[in-house]
Protein backbone atom coordinates (compact mmCIF):
# COMPACT_ATOMS: atom_id res chain seq x y z
CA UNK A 1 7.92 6.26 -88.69
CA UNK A 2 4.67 7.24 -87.99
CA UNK A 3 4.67 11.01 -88.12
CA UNK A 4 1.31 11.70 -86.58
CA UNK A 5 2.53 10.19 -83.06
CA UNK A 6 5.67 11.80 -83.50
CA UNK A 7 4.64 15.52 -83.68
CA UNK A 8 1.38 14.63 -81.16
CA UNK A 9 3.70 13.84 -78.29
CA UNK A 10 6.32 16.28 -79.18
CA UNK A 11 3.68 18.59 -78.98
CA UNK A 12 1.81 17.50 -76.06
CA UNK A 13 5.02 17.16 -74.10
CA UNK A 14 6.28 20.83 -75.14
CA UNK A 15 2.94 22.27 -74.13
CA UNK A 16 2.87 20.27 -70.69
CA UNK A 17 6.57 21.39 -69.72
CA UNK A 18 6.25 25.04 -70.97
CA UNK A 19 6.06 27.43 -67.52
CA UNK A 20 6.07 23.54 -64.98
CA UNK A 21 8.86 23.40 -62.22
CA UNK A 22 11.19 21.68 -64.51
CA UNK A 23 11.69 25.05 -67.15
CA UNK A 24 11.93 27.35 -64.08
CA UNK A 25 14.66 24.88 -62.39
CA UNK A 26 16.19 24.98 -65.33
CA UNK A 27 15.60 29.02 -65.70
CA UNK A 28 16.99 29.34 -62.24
CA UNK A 29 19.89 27.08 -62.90
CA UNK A 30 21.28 28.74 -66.04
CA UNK A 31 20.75 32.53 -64.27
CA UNK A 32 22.73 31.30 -60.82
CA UNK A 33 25.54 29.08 -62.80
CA UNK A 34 26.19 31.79 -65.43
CA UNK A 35 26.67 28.80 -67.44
CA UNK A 36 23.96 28.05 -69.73
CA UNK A 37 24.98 25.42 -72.23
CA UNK A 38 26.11 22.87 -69.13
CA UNK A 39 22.72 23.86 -68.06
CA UNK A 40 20.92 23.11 -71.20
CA UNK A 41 22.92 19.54 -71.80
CA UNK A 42 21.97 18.48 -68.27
CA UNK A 43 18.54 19.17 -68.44
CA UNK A 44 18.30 17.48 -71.85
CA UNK A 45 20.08 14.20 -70.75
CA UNK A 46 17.80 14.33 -67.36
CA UNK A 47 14.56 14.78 -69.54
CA UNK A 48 15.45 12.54 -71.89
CA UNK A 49 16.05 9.92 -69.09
CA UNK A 50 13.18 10.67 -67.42
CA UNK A 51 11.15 10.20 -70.60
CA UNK A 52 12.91 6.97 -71.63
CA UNK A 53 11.91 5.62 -67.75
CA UNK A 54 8.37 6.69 -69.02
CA UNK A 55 8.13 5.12 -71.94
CA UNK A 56 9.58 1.61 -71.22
CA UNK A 57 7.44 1.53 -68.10
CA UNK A 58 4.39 2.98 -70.02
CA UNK A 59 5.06 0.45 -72.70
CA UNK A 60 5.14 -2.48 -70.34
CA UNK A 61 2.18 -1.69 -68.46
CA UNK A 62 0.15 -1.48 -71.66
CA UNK A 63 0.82 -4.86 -72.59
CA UNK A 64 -0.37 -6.02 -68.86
CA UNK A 65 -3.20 -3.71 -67.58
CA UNK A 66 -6.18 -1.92 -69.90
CA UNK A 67 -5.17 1.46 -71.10
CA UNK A 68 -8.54 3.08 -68.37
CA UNK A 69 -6.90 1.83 -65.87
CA UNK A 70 -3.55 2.96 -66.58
CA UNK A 71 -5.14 6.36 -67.07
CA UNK A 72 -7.07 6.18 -63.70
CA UNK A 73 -3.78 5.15 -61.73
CA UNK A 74 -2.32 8.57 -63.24
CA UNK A 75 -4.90 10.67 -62.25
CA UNK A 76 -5.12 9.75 -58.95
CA UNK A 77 -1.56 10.30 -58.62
CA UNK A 78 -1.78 13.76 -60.21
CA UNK A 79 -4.22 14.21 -57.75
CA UNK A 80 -2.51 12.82 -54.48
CA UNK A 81 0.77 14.97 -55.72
CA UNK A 82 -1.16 18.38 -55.90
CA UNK A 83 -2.45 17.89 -52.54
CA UNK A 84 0.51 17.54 -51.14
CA UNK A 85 2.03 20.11 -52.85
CA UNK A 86 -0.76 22.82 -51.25
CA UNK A 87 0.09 21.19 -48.21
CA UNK A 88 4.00 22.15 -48.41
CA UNK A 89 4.90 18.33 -48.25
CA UNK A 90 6.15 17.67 -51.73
């Protein structure tokens, strides 16, 4: 196991979720439900699928298309997605 990849994403990934929609959904979510645990395993298991979507689809476009492109592709989307968010459509 390569360690160095392993604590680079974790970290990464921790830093990009910490205050995004998905920890105040989840916030909300355990204050309204009074249930936090349920709350807690769901969000896990829906991160956790999310991420495995990511990977296997990240993986398989890196053996098909160069890795600048890949990263162009996502930054146009990041893009596309923040404009629509100012524009109340997402």
């Amino acid at each position: 196991m390569d360690w160095r990849v392993l604590l680079t994403t974790f970290g990464v990934i921790f830093l990009a979720e910490m205050g995004d929609k998905t920890q105040l959904a989840a916030m909300t979510m355990a204050a309204e439900k009074k249930r936090p645990w349920e709350v807690f395993i769901a969000a896990s298991l829906a991160l956790t699928a999310v991420s495995a979507v990511g990977v296997i689809v990240g993986s398989a476009l890196g053996h098909y298309l160069p890795l600048e492109w890949i990263k162009r592709v996502a930054g146009a989307a990041f893009i596309v997605i923040g404009v629509l968010i100012l524009m109340g459509k997402f």
